[in-house]
C-alpha atoms as a PDB file:
ATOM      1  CA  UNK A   1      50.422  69.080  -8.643  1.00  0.00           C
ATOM      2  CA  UNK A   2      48.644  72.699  -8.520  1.00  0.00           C
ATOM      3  CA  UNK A   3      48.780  73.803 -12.179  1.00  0.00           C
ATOM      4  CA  UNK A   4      49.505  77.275 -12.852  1.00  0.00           C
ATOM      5  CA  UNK A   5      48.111  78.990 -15.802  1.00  0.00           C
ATOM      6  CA  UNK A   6      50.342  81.451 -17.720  1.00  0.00           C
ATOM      7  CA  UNK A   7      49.259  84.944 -17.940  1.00  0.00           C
ATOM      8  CA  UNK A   8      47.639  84.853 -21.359  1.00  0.00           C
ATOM      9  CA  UNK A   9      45.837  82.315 -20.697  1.00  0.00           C
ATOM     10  CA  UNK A  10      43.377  84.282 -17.280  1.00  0.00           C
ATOM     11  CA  UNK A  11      40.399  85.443 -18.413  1.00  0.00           C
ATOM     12  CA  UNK A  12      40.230  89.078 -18.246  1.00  0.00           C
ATOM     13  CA  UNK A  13      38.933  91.065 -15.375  1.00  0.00           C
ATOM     14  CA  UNK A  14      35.702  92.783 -15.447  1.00  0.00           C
ATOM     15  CA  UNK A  15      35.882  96.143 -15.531  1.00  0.00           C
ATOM     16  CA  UNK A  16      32.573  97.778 -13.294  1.00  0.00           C
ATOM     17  CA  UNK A  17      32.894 101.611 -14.640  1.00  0.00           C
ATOM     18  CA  UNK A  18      31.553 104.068 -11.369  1.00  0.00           C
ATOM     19  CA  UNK A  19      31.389 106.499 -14.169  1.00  0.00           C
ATOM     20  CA  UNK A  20      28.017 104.925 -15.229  1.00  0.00           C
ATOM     21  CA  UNK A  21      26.766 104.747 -11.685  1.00  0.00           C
ATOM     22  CA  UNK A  22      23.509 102.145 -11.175  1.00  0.00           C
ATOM     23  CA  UNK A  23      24.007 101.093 -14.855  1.00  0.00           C
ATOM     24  CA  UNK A  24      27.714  99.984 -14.056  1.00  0.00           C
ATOM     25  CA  UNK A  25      27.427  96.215 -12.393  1.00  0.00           C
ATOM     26  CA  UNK A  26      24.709  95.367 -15.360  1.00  0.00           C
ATOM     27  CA  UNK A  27      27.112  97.276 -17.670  1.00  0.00           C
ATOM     28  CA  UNK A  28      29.924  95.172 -16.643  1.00  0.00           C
ATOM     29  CA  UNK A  29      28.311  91.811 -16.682  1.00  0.00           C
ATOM     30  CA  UNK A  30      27.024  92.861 -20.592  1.00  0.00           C
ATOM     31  CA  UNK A  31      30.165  93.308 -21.655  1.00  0.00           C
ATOM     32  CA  UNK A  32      31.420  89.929 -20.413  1.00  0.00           C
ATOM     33  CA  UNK A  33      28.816  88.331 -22.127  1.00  0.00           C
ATOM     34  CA  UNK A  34      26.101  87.294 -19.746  1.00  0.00           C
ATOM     35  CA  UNK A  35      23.755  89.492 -20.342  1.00  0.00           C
ATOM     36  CA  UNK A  36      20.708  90.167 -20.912  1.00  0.00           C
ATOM     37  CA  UNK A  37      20.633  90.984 -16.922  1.00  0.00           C
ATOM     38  CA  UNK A  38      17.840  91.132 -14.896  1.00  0.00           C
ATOM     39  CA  UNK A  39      17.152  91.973 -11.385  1.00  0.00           C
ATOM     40  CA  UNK A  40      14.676  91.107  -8.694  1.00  0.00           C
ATOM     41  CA  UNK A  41      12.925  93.008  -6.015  1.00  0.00           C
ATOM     42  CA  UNK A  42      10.112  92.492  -3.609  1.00  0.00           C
ATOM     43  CA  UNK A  43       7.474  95.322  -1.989  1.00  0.00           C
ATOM     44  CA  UNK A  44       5.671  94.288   1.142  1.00  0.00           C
ATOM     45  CA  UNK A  45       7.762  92.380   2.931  1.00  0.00           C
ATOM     46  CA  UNK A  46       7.281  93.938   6.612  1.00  0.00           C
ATOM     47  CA  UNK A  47       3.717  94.837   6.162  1.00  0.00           C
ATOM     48  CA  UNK A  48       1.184  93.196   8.378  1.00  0.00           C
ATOM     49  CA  UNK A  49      -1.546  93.432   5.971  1.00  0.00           C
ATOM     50  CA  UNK A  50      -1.881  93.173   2.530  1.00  0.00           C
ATOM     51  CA  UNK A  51      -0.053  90.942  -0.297  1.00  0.00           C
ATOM     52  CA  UNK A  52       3.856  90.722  -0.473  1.00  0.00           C
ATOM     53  CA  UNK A  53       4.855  92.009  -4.201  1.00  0.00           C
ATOM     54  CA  UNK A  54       8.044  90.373  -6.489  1.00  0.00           C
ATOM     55  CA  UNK A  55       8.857  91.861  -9.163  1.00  0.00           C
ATOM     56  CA  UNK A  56      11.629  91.117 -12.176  1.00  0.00           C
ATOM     57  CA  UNK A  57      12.413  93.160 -14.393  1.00  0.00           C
ATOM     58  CA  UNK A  58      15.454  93.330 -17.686  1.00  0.00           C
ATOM     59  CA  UNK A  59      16.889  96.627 -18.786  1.00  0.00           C
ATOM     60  CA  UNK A  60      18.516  96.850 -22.782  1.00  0.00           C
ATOM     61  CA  UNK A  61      22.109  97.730 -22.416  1.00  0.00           C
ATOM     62  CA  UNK A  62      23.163 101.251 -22.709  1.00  0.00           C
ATOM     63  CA  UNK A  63      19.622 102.276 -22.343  1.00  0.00           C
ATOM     64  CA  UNK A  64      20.335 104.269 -19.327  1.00  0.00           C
ATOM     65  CA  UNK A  65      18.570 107.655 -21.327  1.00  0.00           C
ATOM     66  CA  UNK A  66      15.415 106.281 -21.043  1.00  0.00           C
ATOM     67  CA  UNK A  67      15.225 105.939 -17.187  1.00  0.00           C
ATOM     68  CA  UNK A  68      16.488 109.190 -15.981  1.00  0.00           C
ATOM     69  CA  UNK A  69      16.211 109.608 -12.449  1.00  0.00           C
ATOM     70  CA  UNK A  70      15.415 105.465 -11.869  1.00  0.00           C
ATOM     71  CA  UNK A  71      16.512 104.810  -8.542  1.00  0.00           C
ATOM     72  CA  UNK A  72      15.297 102.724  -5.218  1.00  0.00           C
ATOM     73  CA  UNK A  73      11.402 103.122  -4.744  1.00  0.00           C
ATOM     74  CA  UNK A  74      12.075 103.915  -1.198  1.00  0.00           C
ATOM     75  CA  UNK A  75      13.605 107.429  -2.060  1.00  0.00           C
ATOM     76  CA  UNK A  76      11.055 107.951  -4.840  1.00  0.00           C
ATOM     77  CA  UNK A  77       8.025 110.838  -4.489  1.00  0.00           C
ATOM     78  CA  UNK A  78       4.639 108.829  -5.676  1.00  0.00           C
ATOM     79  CA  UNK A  79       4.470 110.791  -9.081  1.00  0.00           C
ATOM     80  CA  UNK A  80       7.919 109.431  -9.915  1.00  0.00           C
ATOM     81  CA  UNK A  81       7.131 105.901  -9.228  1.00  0.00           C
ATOM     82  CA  UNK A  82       4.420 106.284 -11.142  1.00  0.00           C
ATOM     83  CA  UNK A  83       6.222 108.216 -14.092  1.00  0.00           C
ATOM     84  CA  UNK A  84       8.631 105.595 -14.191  1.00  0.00           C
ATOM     85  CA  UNK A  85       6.466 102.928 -14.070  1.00  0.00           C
ATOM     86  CA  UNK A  86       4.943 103.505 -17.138  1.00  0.00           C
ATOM     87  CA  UNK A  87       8.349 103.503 -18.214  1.00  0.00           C
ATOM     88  CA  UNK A  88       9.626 100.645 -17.361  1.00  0.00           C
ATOM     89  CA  UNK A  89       6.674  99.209 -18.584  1.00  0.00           C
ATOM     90  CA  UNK A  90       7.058 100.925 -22.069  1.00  0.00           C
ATOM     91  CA  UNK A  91      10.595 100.659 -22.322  1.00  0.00           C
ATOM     92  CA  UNK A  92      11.951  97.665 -20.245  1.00  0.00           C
ATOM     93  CA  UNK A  93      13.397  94.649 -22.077  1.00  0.00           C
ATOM     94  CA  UNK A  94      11.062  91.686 -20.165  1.00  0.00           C
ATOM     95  CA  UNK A  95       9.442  92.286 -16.882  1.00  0.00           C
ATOM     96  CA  UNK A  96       7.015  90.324 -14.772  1.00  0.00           C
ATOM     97  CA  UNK A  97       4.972  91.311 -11.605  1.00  0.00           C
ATOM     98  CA  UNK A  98       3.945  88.210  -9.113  1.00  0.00           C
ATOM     99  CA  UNK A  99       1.459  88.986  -6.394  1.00  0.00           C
ATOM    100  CA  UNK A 100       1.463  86.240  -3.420  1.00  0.00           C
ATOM    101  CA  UNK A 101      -1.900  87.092  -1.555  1.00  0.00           C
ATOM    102  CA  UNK A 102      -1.745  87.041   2.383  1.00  0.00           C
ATOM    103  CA  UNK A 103      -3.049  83.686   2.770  1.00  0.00           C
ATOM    104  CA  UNK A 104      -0.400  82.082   0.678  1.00  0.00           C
ATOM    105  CA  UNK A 105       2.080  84.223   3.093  1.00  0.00           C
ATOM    106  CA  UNK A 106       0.440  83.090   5.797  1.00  0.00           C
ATOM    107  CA  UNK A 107       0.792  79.229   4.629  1.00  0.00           C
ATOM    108  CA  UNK A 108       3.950  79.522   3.099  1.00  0.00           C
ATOM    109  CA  UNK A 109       5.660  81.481   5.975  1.00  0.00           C
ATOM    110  CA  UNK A 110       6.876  85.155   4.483  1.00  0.00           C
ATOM    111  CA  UNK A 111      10.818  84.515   3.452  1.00  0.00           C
ATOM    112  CA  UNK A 112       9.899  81.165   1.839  1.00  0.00           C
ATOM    113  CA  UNK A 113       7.058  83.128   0.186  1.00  0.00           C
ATOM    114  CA  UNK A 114       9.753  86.057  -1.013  1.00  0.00           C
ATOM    115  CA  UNK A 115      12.194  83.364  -2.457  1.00  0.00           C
ATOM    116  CA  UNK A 116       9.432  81.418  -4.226  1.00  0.00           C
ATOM    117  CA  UNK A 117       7.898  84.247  -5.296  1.00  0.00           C
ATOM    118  CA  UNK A 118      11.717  85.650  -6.862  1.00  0.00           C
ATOM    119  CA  UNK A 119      11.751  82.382  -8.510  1.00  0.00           C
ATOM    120  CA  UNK A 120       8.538  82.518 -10.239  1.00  0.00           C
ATOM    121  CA  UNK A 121       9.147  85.825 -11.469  1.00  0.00           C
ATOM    122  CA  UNK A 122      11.963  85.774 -12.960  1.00  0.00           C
ATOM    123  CA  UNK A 123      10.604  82.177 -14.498  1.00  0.00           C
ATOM    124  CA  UNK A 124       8.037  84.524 -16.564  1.00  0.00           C
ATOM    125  CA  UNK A 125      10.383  86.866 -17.901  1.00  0.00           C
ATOM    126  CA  UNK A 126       9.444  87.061 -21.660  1.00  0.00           C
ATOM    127  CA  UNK A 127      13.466  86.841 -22.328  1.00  0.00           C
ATOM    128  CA  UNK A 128      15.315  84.512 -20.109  1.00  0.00           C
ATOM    129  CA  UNK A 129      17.871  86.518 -17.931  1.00  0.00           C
ATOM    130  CA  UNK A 130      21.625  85.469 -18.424  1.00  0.00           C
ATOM    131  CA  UNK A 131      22.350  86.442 -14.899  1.00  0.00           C
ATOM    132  CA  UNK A 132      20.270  87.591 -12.116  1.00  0.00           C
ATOM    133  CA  UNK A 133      20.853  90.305  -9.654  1.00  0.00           C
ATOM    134  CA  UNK A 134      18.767  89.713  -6.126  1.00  0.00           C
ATOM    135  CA  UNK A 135      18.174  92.751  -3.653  1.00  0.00           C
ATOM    136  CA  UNK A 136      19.886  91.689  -0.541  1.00  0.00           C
ATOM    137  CA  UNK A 137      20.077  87.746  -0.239  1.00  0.00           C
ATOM    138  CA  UNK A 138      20.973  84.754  -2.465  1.00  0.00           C
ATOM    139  CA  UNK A 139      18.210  83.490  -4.263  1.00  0.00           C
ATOM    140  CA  UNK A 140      18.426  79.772  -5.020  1.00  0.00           C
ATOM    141  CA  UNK A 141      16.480  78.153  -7.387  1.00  0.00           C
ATOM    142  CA  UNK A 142      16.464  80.594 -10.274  1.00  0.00           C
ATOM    143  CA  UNK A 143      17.951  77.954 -12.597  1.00  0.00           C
ATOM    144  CA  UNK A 144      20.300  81.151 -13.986  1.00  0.00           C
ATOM    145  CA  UNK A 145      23.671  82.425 -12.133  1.00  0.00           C
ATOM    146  CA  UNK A 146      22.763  84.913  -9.827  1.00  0.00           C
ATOM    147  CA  UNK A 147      24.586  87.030  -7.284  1.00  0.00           C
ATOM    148  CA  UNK A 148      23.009  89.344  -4.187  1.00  0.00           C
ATOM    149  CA  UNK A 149      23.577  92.376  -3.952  1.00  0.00           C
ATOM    150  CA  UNK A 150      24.170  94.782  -1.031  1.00  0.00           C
ATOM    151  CA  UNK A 151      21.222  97.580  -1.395  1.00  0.00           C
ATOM    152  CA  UNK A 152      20.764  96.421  -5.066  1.00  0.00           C
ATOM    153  CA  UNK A 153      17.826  98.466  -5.461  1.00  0.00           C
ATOM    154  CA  UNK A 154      20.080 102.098  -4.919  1.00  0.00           C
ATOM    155  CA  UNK A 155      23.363 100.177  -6.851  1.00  0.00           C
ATOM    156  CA  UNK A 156      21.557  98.256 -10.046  1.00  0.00           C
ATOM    157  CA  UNK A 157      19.372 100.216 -12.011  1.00  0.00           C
ATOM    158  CA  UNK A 158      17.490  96.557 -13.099  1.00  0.00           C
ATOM    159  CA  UNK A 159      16.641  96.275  -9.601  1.00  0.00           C
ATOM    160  CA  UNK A 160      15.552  99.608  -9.102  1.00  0.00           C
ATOM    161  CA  UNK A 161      13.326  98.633 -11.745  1.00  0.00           C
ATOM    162  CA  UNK A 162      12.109  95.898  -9.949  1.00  0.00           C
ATOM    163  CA  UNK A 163      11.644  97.602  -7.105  1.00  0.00           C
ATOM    164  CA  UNK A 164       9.587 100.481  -8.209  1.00  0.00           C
ATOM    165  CA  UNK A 165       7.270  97.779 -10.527  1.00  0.00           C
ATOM    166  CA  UNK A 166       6.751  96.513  -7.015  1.00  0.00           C
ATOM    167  CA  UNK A 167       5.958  99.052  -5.014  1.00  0.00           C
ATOM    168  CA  UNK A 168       3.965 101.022  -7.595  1.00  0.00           C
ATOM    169  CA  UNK A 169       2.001  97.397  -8.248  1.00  0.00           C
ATOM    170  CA  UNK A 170       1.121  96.856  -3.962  1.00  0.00           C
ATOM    171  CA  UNK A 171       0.433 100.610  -3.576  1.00  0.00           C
ATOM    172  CA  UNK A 172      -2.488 100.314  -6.052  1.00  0.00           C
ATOM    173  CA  UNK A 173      -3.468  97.204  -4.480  1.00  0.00           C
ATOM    174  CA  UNK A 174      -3.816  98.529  -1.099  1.00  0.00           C
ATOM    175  CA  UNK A 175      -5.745 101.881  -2.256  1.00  0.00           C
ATOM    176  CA  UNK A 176      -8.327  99.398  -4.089  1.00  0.00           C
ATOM    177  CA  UNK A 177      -8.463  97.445  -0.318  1.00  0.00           C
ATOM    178  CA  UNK A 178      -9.700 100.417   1.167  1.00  0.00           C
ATOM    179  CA  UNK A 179     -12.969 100.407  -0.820  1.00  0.00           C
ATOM    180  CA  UNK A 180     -13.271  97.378   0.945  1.00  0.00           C
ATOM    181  CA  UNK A 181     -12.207  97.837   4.418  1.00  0.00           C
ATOM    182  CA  UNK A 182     -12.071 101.615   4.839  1.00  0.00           C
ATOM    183  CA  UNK A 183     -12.039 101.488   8.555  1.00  0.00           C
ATOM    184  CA  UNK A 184      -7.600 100.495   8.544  1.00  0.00           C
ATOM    185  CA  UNK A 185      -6.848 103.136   6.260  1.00  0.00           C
ATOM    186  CA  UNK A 186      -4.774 101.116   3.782  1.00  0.00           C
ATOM    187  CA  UNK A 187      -4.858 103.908   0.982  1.00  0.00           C
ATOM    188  CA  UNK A 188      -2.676 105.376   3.201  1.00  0.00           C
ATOM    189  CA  UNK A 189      -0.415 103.122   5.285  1.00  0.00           C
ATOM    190  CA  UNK A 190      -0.035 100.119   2.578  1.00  0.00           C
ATOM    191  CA  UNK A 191      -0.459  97.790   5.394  1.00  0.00           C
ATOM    192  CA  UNK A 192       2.563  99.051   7.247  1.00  0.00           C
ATOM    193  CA  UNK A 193       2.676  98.986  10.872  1.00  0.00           C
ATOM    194  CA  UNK A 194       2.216 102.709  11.289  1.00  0.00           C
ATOM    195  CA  UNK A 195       0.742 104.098  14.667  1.00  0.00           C
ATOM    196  CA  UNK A 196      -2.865 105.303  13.035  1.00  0.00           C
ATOM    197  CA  UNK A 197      -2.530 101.223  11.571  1.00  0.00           C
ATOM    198  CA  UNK A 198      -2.223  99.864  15.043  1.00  0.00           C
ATOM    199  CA  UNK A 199      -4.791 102.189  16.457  1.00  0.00           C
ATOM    200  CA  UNK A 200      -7.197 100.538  13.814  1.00  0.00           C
ATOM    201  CA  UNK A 201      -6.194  97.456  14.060  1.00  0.00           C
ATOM    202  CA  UNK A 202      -6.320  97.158  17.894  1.00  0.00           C
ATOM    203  CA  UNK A 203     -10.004  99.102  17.154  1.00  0.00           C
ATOM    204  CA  UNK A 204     -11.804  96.713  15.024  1.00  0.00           C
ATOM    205  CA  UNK A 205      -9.702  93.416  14.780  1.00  0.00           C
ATOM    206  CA  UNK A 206      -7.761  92.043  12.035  1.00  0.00           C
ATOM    207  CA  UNK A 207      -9.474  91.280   8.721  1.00  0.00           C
ATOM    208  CA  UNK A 208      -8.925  88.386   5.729  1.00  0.00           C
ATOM    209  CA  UNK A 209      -6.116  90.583   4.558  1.00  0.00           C
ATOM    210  CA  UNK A 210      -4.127  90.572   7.415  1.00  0.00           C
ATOM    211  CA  UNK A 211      -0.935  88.114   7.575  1.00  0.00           C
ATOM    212  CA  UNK A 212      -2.235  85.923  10.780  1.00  0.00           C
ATOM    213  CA  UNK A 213       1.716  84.607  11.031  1.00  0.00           C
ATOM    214  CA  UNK A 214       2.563  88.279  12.685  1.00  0.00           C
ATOM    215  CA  UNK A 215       2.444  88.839  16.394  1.00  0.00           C
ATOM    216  CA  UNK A 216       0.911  92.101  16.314  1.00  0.00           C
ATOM    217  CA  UNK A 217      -1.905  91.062  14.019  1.00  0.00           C
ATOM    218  CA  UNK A 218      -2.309  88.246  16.692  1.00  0.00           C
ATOM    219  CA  UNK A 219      -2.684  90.311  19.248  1.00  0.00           C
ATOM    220  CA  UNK A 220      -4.896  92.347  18.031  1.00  0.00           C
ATOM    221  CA  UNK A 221      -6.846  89.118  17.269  1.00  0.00           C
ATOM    222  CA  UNK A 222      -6.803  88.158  20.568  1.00  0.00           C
ATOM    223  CA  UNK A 223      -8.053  91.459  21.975  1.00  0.00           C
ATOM    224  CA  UNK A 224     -11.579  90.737  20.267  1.00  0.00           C
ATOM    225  CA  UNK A 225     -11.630  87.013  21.020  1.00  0.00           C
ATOM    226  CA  UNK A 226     -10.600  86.024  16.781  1.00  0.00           C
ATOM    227  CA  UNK A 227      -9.280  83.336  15.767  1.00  0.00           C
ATOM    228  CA  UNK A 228      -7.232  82.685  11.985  1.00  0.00           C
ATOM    229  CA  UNK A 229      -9.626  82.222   9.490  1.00  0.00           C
ATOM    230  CA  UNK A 230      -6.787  79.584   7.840  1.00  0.00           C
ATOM    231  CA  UNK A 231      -4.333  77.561   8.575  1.00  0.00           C
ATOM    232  CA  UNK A 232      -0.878  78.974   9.294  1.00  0.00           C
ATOM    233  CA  UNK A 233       1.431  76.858   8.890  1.00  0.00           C
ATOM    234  CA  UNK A 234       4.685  78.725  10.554  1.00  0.00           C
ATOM    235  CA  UNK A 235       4.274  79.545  13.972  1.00  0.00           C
ATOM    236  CA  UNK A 236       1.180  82.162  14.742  1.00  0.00           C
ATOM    237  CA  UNK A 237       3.157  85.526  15.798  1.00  0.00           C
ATOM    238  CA  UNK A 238       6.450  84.158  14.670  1.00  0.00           C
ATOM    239  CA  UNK A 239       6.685  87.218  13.070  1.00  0.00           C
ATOM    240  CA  UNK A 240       6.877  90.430  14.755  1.00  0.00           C
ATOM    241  CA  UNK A 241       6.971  93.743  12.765  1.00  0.00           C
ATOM    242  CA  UNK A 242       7.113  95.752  15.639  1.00  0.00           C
ATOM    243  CA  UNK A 243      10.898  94.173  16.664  1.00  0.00           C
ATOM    244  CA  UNK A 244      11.922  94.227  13.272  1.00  0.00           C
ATOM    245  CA  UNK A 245      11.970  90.254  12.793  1.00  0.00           C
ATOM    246  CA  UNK A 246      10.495  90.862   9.271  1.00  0.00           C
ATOM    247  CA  UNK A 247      13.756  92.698   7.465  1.00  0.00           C
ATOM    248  CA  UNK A 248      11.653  94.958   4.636  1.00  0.00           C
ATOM    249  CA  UNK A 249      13.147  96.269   1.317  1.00  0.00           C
ATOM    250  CA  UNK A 250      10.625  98.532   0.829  1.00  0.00           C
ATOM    251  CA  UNK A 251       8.634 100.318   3.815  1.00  0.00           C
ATOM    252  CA  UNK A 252       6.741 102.716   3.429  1.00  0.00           C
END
């Protein structure tokens, strides 16, 4: 026999206010009670070189003031990323940065890599999230409720956050890689498959730093006779970012 409950007895609705724009969905889930909430981001994804980026990252309720203009890194001039980064890191409840070098991409195959590496980061959150908010996709594993979010990173101003500790983090990464291998330009492509990036990498041959799983870095590979320098375990080439098979949250 279905039971029905009597009015006063459903919990109430939560309320998600537009008026507070990217604060609202964190907002709403605060006042229900399942705060603190944090959200997740990566930086990295579709690049063929370099180290994929997650980031996590917990905002104080009602704190909205202290991140003026914090929105998706994508849309974000350098000098704000950078302004707000210092915020975030000043300001932010708990955040945590996890870098998952190329090899490990290479071994781990580069979604498994994204969803371990959203696990681990919101594992070292100083303050244990009551609810998570992923950029995208469901993440499982986080041993917290969680929910995706469709373009979380322009919507949730705790995975804006996120984002921009993630794609402030890889950016400086890549500038220090071009001390070390100045001839791909990485200071200024981040390891995205720009044209002056394939020139270069068709030119001299992929390097240690380049994710051997992706068809183009393959085939540049294969130009100049190379072969991995590690095991990849996926498929070499299963990956092309060329044909968009790698889905990126944050190109350049």
């Amino acid at each position: 026999m279905a039971v029905r409950l009597a009015a006063g007895l459903r919990p109430p609705r939560t309320v998600v206010r537009r008026s507070t724009g990217n604060w609202a969905l964190q907002s709403a889930l605060d006042r229900r009670g399942l705060g603190p909430v944090a959200g997740v981001d990566e930086a990295g994804r579709g690049a063929c070189a370099g180290p994929l980026v997650v980031a996590a990252c917990a905002l104080k309720p009602g704190d909205g003031r202290r991140f003026e203009g914090l929105t998706d890194s994508k849309v974000l001039s350098p000098a704000e990323r950078e302004r707000l980064y210092d915020v975030i890191h000043a300001k932010a409840l708990s955040s945590s940065v996890i870098v998952i070098p190329a090899d490990e991409v290479d071994a781990l195959g580069i979604h498994v890599a994204n969803l371990e590496g959203m696990r681990r980061a919101v594992a070292q959150l100083s303050v244990p999230p009551g609810y998570v908010l992923t950029d995208g996709f469901r993440v499982p594993g986080l041993g917290t409720p969680s929910v995706a979010v469709v373009k979380g990173d322009l919507v949730a101003a705790c995975v804006a956050a996120a984002s921009v500790l993630a794609k402030v983090t890889r950016d400086r990464i890549m500038t220090g890689l071009h001390e070390q291998f100045p001839m791909y330009g990485f200071d200024e492509h981040k390891g995205y498959c720009t044209s002056d990036h394939t020139v270069r990498l068709t030119e001299h041959g992929p390097c240690e730093e380049h994710r051997w799983c992706y068809a183009n870095v393959v085939a540049a590979a294969q130009v100049h006779g190379m072969r991995s320098p590690r095991t990849v375990s996926s498929k070499p080439g299963l990956f092309d970012a060329f044909e968009g098979d790698v889905v990126d949250n944050e190109q350049l």
